[in-house]
N, C-alpha and C. Protein backbone atom coordinates (compact mmCIF):
# COMPACT_ATOMS: atom_id res chain seq x y z
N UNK A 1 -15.27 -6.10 -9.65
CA UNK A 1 -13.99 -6.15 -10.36
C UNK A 1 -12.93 -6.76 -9.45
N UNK A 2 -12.38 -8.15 -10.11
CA UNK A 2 -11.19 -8.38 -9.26
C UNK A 2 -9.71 -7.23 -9.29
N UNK A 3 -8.98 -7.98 -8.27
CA UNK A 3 -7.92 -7.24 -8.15
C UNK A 3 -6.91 -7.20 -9.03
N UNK A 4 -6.17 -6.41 -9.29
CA UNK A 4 -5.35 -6.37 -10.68
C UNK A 4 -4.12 -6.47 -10.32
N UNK A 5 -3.53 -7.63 -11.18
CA UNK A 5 -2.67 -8.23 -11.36
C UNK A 5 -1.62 -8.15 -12.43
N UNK A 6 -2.03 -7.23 -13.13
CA UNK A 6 -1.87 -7.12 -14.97
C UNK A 6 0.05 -6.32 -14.17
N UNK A 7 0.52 -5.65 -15.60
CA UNK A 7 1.78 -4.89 -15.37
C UNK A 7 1.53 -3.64 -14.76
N UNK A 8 2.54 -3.69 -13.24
CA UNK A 8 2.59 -2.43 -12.40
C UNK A 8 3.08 -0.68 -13.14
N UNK A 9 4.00 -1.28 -13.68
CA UNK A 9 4.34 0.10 -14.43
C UNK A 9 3.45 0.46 -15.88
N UNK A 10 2.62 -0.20 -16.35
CA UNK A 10 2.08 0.54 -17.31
C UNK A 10 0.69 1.44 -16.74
N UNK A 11 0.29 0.84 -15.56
CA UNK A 11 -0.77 1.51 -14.56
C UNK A 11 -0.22 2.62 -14.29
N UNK A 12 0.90 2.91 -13.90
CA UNK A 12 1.61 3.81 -13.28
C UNK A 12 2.09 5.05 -14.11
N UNK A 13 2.31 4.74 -15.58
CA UNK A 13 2.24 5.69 -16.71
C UNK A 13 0.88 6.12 -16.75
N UNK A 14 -0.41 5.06 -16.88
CA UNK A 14 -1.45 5.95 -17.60
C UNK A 14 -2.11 6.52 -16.74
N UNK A 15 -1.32 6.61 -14.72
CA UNK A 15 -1.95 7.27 -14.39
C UNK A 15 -1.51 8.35 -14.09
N UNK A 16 0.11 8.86 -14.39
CA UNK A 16 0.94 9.51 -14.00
C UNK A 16 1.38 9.47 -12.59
N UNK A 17 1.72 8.48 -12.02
CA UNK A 17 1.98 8.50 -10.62
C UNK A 17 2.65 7.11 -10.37
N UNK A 18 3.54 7.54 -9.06
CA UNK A 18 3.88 5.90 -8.83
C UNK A 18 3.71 5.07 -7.72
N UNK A 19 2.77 4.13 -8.65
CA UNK A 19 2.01 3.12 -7.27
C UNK A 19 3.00 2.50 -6.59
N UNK A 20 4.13 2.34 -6.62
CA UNK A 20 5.32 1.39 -6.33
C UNK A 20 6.02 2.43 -5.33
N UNK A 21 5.88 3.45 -5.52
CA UNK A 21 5.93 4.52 -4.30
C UNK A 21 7.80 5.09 -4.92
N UNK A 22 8.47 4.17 -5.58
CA UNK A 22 9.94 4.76 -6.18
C UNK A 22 10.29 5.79 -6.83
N UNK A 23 9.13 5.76 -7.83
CA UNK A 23 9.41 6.87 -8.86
C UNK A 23 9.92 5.62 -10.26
N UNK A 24 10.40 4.57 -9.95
CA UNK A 24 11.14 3.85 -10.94
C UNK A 24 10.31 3.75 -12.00
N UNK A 25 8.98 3.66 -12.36
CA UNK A 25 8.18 3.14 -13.21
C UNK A 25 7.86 4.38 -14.46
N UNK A 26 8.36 6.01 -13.67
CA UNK A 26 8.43 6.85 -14.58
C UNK A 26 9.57 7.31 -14.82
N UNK A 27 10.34 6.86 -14.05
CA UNK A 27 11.67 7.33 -14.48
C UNK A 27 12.47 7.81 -15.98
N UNK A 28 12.17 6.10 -16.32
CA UNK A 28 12.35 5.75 -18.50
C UNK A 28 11.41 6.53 -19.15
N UNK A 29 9.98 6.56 -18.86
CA UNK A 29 9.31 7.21 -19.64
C UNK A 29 8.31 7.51 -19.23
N UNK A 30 8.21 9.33 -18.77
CA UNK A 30 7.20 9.60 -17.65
C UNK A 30 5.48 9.96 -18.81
N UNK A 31 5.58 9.09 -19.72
CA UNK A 31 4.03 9.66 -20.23
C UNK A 31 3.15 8.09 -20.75
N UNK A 32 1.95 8.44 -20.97
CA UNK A 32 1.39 7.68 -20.75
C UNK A 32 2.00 6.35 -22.05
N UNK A 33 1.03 5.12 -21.74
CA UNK A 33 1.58 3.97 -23.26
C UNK A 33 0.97 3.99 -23.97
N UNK A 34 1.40 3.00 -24.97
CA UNK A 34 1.04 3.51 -26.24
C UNK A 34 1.87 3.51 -27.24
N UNK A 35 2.01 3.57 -28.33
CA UNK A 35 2.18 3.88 -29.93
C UNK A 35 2.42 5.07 -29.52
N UNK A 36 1.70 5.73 -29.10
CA UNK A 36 1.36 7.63 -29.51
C UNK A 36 1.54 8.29 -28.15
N UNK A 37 2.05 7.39 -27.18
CA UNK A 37 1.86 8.23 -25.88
C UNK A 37 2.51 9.03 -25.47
N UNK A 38 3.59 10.02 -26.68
CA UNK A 38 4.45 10.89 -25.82
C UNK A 38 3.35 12.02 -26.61
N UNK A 39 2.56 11.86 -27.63
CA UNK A 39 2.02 12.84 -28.45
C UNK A 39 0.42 13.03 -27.82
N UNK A 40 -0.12 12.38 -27.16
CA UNK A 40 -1.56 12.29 -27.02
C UNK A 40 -1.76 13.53 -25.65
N UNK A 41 -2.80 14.52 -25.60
CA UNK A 41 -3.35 15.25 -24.76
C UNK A 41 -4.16 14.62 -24.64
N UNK A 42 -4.63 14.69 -23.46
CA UNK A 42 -5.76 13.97 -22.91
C UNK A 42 -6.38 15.32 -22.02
N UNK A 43 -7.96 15.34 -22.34
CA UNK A 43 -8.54 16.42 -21.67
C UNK A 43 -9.36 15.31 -20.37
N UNK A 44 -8.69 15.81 -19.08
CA UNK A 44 -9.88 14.97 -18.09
C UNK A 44 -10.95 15.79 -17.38
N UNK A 45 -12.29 14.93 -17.44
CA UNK A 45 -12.73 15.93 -16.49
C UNK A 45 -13.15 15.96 -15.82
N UNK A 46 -13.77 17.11 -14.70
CA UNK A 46 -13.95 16.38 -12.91
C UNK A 46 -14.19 15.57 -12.81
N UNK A 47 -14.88 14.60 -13.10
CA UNK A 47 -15.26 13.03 -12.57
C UNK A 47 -14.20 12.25 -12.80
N UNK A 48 -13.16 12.74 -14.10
CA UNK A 48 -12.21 11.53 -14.35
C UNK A 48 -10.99 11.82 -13.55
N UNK A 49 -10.96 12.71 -13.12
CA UNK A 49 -9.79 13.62 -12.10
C UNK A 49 -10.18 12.88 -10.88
N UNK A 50 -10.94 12.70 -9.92
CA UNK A 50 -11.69 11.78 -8.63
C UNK A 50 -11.62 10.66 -9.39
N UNK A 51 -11.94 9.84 -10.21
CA UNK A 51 -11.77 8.89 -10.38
C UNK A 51 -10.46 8.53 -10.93
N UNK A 52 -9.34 8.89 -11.24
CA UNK A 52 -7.85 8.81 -11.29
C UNK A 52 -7.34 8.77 -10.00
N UNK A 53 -7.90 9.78 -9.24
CA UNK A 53 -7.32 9.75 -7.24
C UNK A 53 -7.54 8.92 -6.70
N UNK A 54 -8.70 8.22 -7.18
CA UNK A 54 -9.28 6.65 -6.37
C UNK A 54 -8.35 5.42 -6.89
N UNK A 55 -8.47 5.61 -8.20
CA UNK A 55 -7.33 4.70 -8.63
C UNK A 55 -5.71 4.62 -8.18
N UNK A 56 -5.20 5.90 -7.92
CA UNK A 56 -4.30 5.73 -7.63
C UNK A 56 -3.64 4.82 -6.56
N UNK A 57 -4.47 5.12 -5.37
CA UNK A 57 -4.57 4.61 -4.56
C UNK A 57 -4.81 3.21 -4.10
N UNK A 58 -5.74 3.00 -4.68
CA UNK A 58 -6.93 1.66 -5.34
C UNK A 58 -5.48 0.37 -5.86
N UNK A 59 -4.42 1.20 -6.58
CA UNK A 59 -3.56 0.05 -7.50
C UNK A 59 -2.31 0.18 -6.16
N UNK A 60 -2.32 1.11 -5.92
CA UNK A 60 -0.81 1.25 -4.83
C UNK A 60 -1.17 0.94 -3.92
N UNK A 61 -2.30 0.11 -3.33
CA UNK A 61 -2.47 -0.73 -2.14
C UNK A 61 -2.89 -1.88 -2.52
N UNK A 62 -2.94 -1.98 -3.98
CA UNK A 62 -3.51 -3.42 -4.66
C UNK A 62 -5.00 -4.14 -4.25
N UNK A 63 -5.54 -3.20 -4.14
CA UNK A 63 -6.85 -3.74 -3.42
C UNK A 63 -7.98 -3.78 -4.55
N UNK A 64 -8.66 -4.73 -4.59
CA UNK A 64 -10.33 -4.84 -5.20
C UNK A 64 -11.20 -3.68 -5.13
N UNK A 65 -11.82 -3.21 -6.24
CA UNK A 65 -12.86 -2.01 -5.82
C UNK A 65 -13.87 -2.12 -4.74
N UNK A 66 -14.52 -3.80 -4.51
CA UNK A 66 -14.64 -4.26 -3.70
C UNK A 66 -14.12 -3.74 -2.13
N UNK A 67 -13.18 -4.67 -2.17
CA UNK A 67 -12.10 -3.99 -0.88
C UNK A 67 -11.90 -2.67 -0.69
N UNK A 68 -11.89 -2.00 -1.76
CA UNK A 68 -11.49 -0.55 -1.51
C UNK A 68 -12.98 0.18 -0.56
N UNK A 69 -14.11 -0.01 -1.45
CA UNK A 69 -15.32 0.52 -1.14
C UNK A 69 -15.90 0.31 0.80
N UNK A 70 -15.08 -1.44 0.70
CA UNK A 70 -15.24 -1.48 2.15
C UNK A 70 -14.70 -0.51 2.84
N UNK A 71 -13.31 -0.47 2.78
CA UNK A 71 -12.76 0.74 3.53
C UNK A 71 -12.95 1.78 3.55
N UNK A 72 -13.51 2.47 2.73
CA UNK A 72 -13.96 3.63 2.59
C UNK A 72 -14.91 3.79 3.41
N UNK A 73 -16.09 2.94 3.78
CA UNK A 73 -16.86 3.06 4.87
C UNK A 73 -16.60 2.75 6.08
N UNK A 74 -15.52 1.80 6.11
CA UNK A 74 -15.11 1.77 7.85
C UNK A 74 -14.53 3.43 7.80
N UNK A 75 -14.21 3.43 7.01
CA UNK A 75 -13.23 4.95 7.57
C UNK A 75 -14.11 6.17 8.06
N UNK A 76 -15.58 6.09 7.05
CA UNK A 76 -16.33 6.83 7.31
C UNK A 76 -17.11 7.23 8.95
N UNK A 77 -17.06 5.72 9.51
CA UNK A 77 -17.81 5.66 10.50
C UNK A 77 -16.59 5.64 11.61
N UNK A 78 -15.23 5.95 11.87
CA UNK A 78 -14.47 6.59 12.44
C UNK A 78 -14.43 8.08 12.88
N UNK A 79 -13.81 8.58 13.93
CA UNK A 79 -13.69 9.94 14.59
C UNK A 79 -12.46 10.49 13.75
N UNK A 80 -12.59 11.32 12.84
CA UNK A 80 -11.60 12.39 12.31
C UNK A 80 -12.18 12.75 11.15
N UNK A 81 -11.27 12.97 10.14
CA UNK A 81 -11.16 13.32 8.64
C UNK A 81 -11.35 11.94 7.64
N UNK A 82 -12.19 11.91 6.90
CA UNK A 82 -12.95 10.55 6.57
C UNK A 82 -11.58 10.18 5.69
N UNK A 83 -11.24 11.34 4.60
CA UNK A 83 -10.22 10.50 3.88
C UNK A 83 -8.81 10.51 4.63
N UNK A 84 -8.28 10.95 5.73
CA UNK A 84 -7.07 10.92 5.91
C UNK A 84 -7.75 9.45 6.99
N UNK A 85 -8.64 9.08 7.08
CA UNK A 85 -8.98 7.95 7.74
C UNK A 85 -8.77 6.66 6.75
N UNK A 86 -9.11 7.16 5.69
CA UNK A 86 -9.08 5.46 4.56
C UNK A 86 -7.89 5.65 4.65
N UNK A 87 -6.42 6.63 4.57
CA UNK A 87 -5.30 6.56 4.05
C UNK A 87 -4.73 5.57 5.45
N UNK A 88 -5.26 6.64 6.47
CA UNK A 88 -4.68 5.63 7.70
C UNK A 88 -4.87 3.95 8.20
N UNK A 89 -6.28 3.72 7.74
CA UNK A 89 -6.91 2.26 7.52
C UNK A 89 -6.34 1.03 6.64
N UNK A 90 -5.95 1.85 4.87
CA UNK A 90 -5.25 0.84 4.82
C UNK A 90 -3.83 0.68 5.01
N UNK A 91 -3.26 1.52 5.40
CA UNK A 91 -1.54 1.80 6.13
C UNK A 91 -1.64 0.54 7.31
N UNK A 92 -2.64 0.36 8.18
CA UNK A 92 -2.89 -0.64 9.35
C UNK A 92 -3.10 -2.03 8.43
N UNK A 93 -3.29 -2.24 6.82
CA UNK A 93 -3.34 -3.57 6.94
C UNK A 93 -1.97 -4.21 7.28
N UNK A 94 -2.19 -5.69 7.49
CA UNK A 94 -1.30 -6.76 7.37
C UNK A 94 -0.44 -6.71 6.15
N UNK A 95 -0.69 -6.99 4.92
CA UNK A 95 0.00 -6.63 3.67
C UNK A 95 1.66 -5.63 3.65
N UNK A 96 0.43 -4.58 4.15
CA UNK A 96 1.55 -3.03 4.04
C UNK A 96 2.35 -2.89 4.76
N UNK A 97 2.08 -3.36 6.24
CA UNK A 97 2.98 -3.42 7.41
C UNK A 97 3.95 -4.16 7.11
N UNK A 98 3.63 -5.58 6.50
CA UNK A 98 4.90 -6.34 5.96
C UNK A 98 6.04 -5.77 4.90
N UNK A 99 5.19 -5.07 4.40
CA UNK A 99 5.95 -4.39 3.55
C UNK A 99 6.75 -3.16 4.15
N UNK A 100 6.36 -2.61 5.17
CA UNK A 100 7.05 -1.17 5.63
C UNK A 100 7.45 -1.60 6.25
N UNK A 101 7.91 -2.84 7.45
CA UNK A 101 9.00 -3.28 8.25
C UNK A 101 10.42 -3.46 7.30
N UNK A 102 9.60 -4.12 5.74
CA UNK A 102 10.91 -4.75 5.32
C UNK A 102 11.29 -6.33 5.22
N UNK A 103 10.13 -6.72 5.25
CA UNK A 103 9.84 -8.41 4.97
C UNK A 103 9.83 -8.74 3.60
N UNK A 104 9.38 -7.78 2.59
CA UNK A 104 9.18 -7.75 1.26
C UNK A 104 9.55 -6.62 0.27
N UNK A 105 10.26 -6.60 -0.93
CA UNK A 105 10.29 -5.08 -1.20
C UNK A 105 8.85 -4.63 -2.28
N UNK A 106 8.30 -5.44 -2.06
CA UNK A 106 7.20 -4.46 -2.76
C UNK A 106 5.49 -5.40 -1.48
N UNK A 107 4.47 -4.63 -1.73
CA UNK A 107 3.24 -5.28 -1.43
C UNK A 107 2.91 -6.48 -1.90
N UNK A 108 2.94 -6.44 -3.33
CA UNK A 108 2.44 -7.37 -3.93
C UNK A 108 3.63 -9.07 -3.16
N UNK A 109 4.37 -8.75 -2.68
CA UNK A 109 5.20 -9.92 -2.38
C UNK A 109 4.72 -9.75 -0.96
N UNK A 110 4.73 -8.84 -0.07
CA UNK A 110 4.53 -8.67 1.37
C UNK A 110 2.87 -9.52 1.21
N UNK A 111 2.18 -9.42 0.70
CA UNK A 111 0.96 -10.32 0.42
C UNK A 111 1.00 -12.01 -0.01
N UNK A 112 2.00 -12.19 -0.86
CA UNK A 112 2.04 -13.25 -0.52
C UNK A 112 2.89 -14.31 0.60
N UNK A 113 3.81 -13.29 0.94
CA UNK A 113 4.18 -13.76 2.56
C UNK A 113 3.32 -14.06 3.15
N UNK A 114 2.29 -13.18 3.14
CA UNK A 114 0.99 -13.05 4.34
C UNK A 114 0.24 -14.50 4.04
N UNK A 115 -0.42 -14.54 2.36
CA UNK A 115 -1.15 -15.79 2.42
C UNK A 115 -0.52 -17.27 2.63
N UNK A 116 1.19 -17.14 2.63
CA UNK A 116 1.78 -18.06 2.16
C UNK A 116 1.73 -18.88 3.90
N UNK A 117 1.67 -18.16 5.04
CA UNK A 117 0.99 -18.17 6.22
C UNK A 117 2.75 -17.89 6.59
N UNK A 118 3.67 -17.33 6.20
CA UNK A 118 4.95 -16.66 6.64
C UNK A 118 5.03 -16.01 8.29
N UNK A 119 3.64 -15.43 7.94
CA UNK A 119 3.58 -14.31 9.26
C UNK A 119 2.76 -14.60 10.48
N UNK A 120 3.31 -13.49 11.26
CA UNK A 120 2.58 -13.95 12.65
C UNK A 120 2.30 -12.33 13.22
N UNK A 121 1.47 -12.44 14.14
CA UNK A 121 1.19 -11.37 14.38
C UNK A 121 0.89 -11.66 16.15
N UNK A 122 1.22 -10.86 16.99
CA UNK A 122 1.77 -10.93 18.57
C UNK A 122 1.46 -12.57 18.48
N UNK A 123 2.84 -13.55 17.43
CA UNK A 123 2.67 -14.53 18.26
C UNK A 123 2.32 -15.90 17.19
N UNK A 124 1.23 -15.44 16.39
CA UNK A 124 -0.35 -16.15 16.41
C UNK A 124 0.02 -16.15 14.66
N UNK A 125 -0.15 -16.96 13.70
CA UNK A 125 0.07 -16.80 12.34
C UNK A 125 -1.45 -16.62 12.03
N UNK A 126 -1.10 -15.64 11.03
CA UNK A 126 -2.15 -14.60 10.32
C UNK A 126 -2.00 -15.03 8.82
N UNK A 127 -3.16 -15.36 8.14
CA UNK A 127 -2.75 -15.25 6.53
C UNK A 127 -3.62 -14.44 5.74
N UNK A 128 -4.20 -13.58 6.56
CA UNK A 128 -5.31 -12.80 5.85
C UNK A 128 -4.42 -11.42 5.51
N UNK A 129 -4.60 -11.44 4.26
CA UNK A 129 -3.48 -9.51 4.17
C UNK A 129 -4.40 -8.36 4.26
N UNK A 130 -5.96 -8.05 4.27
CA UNK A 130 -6.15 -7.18 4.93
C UNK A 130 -6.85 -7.34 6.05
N UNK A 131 -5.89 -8.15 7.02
CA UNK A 131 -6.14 -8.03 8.18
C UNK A 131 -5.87 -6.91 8.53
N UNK A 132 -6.59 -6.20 10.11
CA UNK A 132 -6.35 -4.99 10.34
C UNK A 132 -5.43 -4.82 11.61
N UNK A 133 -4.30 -4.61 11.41
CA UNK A 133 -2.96 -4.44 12.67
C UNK A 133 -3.52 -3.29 13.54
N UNK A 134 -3.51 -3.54 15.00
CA UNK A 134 -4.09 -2.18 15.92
C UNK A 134 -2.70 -1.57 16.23
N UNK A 135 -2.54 -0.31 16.70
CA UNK A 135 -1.22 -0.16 17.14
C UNK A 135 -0.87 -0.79 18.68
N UNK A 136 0.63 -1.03 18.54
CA UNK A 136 1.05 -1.93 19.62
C UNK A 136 1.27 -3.82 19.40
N UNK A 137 0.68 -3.94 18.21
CA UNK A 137 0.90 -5.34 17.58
C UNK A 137 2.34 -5.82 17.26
N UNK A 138 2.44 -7.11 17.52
CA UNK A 138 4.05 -7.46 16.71
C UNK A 138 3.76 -8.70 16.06
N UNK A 139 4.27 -7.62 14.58
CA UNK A 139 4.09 -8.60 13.26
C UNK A 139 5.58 -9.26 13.41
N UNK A 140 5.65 -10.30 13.47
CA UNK A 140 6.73 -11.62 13.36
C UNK A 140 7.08 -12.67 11.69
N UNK A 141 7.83 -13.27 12.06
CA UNK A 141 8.04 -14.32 11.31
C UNK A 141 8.14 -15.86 11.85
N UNK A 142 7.21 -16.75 11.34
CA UNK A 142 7.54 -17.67 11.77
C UNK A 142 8.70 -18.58 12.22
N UNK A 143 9.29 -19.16 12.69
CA UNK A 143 10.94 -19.62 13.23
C UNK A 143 11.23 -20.06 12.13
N UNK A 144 10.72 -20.86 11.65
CA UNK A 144 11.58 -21.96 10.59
C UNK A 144 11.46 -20.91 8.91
N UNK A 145 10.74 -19.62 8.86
CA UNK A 145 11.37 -18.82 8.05
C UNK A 145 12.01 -17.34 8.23
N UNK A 146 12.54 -17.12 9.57
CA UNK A 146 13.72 -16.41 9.59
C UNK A 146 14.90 -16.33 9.23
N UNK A 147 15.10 -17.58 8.23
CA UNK A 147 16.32 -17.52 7.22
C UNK A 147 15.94 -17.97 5.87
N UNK A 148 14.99 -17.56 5.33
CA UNK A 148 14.59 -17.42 4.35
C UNK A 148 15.14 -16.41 3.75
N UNK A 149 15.64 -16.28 2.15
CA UNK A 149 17.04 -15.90 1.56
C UNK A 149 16.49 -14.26 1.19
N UNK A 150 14.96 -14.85 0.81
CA UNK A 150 14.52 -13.74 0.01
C UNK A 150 13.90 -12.55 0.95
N UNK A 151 13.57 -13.20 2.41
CA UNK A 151 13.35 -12.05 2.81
C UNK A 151 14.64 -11.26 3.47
N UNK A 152 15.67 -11.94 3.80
CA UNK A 152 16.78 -11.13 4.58
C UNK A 152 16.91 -10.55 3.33
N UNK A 153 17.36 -10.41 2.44
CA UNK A 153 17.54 -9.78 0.91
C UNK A 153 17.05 -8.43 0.80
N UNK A 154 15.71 -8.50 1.63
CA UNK A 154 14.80 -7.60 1.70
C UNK A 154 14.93 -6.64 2.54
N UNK A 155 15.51 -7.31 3.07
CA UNK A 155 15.97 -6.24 4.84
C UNK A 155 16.98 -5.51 4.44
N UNK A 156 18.17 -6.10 4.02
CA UNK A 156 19.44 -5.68 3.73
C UNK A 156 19.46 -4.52 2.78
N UNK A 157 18.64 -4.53 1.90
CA UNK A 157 17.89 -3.71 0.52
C UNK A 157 17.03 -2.58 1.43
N UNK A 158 16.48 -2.43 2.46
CA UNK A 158 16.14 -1.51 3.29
C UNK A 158 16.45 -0.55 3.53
N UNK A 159 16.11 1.00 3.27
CA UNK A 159 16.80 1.70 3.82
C UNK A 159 16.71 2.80 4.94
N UNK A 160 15.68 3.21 4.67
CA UNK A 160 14.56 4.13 5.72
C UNK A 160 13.60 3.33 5.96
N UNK A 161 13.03 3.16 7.49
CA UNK A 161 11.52 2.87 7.67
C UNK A 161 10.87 3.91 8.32
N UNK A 162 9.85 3.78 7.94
CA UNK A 162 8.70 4.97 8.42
C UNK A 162 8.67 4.56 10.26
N UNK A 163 8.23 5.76 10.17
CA UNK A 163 8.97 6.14 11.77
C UNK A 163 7.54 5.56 12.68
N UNK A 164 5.82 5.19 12.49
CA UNK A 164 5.43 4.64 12.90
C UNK A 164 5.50 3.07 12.72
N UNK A 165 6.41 2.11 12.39
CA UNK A 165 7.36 1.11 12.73
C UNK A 165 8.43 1.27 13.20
N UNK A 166 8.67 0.46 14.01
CA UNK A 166 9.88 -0.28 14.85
C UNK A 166 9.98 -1.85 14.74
N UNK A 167 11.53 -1.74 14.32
CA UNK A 167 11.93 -3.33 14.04
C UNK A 167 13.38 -3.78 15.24
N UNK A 168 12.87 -5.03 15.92
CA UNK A 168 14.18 -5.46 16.43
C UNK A 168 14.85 -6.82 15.56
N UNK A 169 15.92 -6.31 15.38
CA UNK A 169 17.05 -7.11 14.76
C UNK A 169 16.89 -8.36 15.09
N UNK A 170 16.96 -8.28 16.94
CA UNK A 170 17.39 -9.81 17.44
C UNK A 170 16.66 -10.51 16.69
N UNK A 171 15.13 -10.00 17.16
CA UNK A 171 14.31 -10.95 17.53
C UNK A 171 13.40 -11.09 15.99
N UNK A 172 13.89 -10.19 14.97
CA UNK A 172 12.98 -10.08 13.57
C UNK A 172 11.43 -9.57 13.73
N UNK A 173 11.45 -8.64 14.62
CA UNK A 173 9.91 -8.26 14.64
C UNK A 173 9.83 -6.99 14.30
N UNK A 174 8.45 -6.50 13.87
CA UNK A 174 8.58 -5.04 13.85
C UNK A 174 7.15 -5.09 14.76
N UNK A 175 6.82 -3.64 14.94
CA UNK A 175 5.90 -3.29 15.73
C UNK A 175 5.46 -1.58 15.71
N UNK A 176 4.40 -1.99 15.10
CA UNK A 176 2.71 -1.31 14.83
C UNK A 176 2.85 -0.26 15.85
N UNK A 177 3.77 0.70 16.05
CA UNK A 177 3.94 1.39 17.08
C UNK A 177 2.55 2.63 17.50
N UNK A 178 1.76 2.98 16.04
CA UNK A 178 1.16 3.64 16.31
C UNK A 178 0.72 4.33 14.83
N UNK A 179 -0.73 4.77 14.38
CA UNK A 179 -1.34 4.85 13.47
C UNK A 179 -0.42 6.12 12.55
N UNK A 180 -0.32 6.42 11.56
CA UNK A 180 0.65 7.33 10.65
C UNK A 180 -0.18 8.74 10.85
N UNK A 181 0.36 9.58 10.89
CA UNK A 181 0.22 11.30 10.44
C UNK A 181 0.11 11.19 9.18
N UNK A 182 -0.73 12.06 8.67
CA UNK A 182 -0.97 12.30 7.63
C UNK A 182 0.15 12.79 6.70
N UNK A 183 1.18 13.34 7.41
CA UNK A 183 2.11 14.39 6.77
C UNK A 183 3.60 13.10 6.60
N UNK A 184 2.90 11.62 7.19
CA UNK A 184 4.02 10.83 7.12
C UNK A 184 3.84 9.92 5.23
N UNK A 185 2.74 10.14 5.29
CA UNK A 185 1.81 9.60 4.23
C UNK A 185 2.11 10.37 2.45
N UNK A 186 1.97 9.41 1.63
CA UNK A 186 1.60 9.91 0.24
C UNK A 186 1.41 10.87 0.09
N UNK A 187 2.33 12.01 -0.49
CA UNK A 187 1.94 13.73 -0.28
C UNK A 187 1.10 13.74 -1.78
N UNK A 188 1.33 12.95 -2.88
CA UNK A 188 0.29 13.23 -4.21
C UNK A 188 -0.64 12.67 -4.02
N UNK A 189 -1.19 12.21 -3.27
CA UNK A 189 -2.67 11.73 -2.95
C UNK A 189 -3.13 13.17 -2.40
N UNK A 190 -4.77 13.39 -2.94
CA UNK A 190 -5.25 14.38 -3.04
C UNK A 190 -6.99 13.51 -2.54
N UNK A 191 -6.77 13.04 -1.23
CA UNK A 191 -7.83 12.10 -0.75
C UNK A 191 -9.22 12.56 -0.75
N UNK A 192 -9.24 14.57 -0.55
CA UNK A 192 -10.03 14.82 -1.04
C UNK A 192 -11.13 14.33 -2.04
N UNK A 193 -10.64 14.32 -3.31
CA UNK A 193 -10.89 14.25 -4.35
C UNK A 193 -11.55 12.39 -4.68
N UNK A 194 -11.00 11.82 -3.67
CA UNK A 194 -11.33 9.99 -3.51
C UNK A 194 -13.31 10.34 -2.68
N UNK A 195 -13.11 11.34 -1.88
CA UNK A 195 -14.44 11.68 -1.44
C UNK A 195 -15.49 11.90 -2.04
N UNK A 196 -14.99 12.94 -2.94
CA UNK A 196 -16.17 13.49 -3.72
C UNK A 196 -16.47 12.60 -4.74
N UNK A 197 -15.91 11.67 -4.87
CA UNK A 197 -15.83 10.54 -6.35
C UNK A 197 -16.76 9.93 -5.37
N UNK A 198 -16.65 9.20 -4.33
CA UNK A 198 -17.82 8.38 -3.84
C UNK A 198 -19.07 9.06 -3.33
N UNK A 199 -18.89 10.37 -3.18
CA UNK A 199 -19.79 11.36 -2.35
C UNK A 199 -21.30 12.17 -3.72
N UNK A 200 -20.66 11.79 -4.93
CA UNK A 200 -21.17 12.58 -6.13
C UNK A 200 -22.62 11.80 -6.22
């Protein structure tokens, strides 16, 4: 299955959650779409409950089931907690980082920065978005688009960054300071539950 491209907020109704990380997409109308969707119960059951947790995730990092499945096994064959390992794995791509410095206000644009070959990474232009950032990396911008309209736009529109990034002003970089805590992470992700969906 390719990666989905379709409308962000109607994903985000039928899954009750928001991939966009705002809240904006349920704000207007927190139930699912539809004709009938303020009236419809929906009975789910364990399998579709793990498979809703995978999804969630799956659309709010925009990744291929493909892609996803990869990560799930690098994470596996890591030292810790397998799922607070996928959460931390894809937090380290290229994509997301662009996006949590503040290069882009959503992923789906921090990605095409990435392929558009925008970025650099200690230096070196990168156009792969799940490339994997180690901590201690500095994701950059190329010179001749540090005044590009749409990303200062982006910065300015900024308001909190997560505290494993650091950005300098001067110089427009941020830097991969160090892999996320779990407790810095998606508190409705229930990663558990992403386990036992692949584990069943």
């Amino acid at each position: 299955m390719s990666r989905y491209t379709g409308p962000r907020y109607k994903v985000s109704r039928r899954l009750g959650f928001s991939t966009l990380e705002n809240g904006k997409e349920l704000a207007k109308k927190p139930y699912i779409p539809g004709q009938h969707g303020q009236d419809r119960r929906r009975k789910i059951s364990g399998y579709g409950i793990q498979l809703q947790e995978k999804q969630k995730v799956r659309f709010m990092y925009g990744l291929s089931e493909k892609q996803f499945k990869k990560f799930f096994t690098m994470a596996g064959k890591m030292k810790g907690v397998h799922g607070e390992n996928l959460l931390k794995l894809l937090e380290s791509r290229l994509d997301n980082l662009v996006y949590r410095i503040g290069f882009s206000t959503s992923r789906k644009g921090a990605r095409q920065l990435v392929n558009h070959g925008h970025i650099t990474v200690n230096g070196h232009k990168v156009d792969i978005p799940s490339y994997i950032v180690k901590p201690g990396d500095v994701i950059g911008l190329k010179e001749k688009d540090k005044e590009m309209k749409i990303i200062k736009e982006s910065l300015e529109a900024l308001h909190n960054r997560v505290e494993f990034v650091t950005y300098d002003e001067n110089k427009m970089e941020g830097t991969y300071v160090r892999m996320p805590e779990r407790s810095e992470l998606n508190a409705d992700i229930d990663e558990a539950l992403i386990i036992e969906y692949y584990n069943r």
